[in-house]
Protein backbone atom coordinates (compact mmCIF):
# COMPACT_ATOMS: atom_id res chain seq x y z
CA UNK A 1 42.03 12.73 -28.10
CA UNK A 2 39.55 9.66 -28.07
CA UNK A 3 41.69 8.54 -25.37
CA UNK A 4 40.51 12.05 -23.19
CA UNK A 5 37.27 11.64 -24.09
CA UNK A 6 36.98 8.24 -22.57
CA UNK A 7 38.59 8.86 -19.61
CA UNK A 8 36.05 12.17 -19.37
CA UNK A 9 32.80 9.59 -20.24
CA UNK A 10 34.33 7.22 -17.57
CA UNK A 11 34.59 9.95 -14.74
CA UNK A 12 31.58 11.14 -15.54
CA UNK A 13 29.70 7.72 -15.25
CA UNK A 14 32.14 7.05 -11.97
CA UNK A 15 30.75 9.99 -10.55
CA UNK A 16 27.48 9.83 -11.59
CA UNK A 17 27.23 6.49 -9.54
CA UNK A 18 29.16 7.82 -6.46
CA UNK A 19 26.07 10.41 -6.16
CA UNK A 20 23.50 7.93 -6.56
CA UNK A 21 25.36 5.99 -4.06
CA UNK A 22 25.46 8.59 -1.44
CA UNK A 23 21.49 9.44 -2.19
CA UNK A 24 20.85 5.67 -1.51
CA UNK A 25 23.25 5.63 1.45
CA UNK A 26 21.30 8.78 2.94
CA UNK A 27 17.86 7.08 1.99
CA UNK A 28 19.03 3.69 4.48
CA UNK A 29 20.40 5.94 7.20
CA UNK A 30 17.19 7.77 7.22
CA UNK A 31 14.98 5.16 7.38
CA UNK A 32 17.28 3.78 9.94
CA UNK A 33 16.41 6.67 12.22
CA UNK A 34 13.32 6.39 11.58
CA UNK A 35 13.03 2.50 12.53
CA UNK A 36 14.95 3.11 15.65
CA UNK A 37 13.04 5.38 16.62
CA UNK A 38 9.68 3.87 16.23
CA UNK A 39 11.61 0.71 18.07
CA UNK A 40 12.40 2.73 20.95
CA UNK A 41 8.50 3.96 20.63
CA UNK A 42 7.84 -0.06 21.08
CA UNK A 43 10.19 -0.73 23.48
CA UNK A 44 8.83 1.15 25.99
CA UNK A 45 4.93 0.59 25.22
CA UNK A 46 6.03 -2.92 25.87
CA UNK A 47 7.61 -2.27 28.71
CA UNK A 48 4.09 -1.47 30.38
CA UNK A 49 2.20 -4.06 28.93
CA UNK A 50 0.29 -6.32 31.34
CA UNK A 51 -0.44 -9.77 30.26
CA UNK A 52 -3.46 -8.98 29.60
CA UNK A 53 -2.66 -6.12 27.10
CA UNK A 54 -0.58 -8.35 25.31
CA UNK A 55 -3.30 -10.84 24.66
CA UNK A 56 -5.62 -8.06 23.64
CA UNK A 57 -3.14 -7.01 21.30
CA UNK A 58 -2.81 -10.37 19.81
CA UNK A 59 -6.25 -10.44 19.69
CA UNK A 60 -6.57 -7.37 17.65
CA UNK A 61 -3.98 -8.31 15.67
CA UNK A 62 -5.39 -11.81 14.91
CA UNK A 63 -8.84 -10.35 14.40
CA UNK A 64 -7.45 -7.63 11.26
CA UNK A 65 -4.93 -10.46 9.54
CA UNK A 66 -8.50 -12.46 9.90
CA UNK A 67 -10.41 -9.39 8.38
CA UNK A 68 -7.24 -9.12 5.46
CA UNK A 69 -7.35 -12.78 4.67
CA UNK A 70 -11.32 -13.53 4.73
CA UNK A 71 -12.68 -10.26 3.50
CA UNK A 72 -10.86 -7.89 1.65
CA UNK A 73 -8.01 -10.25 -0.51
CA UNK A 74 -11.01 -12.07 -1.45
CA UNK A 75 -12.59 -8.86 -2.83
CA UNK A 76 -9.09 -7.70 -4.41
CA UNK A 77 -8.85 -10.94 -5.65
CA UNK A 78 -12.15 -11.27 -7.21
CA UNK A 79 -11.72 -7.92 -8.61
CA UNK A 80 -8.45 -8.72 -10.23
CA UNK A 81 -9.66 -11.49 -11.90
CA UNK A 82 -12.62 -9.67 -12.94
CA UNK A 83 -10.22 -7.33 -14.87
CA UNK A 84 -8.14 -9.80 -15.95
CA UNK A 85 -11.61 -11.54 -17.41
CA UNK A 86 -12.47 -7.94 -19.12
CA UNK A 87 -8.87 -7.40 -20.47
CA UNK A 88 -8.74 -11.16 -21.90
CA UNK A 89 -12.10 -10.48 -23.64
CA UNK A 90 -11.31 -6.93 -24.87
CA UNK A 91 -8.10 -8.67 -26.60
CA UNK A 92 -10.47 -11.44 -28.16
CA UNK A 93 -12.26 -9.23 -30.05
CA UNK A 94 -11.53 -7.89 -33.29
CA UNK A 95 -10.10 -4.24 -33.71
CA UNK A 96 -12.86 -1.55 -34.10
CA UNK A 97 -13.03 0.84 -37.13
CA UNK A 98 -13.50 4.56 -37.10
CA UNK A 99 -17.13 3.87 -38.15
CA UNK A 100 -17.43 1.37 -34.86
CA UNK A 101 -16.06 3.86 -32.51
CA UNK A 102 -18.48 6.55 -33.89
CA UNK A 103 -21.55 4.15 -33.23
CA UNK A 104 -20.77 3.61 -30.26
CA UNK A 105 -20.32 7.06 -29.05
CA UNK A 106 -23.37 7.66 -30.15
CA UNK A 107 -25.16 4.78 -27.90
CA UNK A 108 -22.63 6.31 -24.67
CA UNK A 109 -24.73 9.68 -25.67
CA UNK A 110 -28.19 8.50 -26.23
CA UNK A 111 -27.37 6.36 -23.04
CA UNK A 112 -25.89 9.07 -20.77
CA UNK A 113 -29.36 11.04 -21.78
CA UNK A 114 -31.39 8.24 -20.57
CA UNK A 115 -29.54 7.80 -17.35
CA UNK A 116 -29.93 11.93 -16.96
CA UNK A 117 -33.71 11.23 -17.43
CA UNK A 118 -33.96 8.89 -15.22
CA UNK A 119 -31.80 10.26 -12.30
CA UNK A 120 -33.81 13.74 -12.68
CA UNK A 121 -36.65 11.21 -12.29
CA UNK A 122 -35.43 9.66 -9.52
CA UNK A 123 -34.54 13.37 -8.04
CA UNK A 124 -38.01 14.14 -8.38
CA UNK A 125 -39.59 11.02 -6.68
CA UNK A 126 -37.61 11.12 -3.97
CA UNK A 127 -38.60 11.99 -0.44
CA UNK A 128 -37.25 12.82 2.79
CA UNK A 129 -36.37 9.11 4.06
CA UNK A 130 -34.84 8.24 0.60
CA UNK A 131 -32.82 10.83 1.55
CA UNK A 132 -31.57 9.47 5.43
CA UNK A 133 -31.04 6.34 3.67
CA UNK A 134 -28.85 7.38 0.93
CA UNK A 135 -27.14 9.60 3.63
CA UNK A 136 -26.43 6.21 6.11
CA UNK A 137 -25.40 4.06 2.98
CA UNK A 138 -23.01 6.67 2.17
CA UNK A 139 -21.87 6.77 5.74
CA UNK A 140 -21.15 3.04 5.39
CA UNK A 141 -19.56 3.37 2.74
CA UNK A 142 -16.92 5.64 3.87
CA UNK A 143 -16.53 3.68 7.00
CA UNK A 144 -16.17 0.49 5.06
CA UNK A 145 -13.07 2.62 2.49
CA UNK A 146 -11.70 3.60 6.10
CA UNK A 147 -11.93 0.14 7.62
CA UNK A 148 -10.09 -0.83 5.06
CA UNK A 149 -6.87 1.83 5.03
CA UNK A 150 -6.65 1.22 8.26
CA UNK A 151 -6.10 -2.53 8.15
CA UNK A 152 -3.83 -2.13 5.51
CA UNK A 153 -1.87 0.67 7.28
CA UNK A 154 -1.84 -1.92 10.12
CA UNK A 155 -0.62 -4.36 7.97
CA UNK A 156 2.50 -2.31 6.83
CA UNK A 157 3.37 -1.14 10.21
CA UNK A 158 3.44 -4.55 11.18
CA UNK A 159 5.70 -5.26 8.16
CA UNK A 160 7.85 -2.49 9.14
CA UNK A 161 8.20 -3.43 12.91
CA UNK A 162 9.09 -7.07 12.05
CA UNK A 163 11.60 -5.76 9.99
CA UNK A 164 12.80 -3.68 12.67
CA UNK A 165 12.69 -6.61 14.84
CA UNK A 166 14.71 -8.96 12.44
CA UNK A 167 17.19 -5.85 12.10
CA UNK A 168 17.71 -5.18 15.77
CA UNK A 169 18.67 -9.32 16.25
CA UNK A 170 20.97 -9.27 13.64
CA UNK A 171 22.54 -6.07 15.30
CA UNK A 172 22.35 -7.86 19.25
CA UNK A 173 24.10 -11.15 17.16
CA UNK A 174 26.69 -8.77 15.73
CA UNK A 175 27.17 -6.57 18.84
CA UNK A 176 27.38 -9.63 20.96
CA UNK A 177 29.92 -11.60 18.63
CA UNK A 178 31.88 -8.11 18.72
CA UNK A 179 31.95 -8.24 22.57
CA UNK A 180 32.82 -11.90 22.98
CA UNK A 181 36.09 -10.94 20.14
CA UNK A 182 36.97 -7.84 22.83
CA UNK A 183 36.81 -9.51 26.10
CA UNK A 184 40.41 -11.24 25.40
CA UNK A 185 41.97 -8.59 24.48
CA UNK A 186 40.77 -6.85 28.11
């Protein structure tokens, strides 16, 4: 009987790992597609590239690994080890009591009322060309978040294509050493 119920527990585990298997298998062949597709997509936009295009897109390309590398890891950076500051100093000090935690719920409240004040304040005083200049700040803002997607979609569809790349030479290196084996046998 133990014997059975092993054997059950081991072709259960057997073909647990066969499914998992195939999902992974059908993850690779999809992304596979996908890659060759988006190589074939390159492929011929390179095709009908001038000189000239090329060097813009080098250009381009130069300009956003500059933007990545001088402006925003910087700012991830810095922000990073801000948190990493915060955290280290949060774990410093000593654990707060029930009588701590009520205190300073009480500040958060008497301080969210004072910032209320003071935005309804700030509401009231403000006129018409506050108002285009919050609106253009907020415009930069937004351009600044989308500057920023963009470069680092850019940045992982560059990944992906040089990953593409490296795949397709292996596959030429493969193909090739495949023809070179079938030409004696012709």
């Amino acid at each position: 009987k133990q014997w059975y119920q092993r054997r059950v527990a081991i072709t259960a585990g057997i073909m647990e790992q066969r499914h998992s298997q195939k999902t992974a298998v059908q993850v690779a062949e999809n992304k596979y597609q996908r890659l060759m597709t988006q190589l074939k997509e390159l492929r011929a936009a390179s095709q009908n590239m001038s000189v000239e295009k090329l060097m813009m897109k080098l250009e381009e390309e130069y300009k956003s690994t500059q933007y990545l590398v001088e402006e925003k890891l910087p700012k991830e950076l810095a922000a990073k080890k801000k948190s990493c500051n915060n955290i280290q100093k949060v774990l410093l000090e000593p654990a707060m009591t029930e009588d701590d935690v009520e205190e300073l719920l009480e500040k958060a409240q008497d301080l969210q009322t004072e910032l209320n004040d003071l935005h309804q304040q700030r509401v009231s005083k403000s006129d018409n060309a506050d108002e285009k200049l919050v609106m253009f700040r907020k415009q930069a803002m937004m351009i600044a978040r989308k500057k920023e997607a963009l470069a680092e979609e850019l940045k992982e569809c560059t990944n992906e294509w040089t990953e593409a790349e490296n795949e397709l030479s292996k596959k030429k290196e493969k193909s090739t050493d495949c023809d070179s084996a079938l030409i004696p046998l012709l």
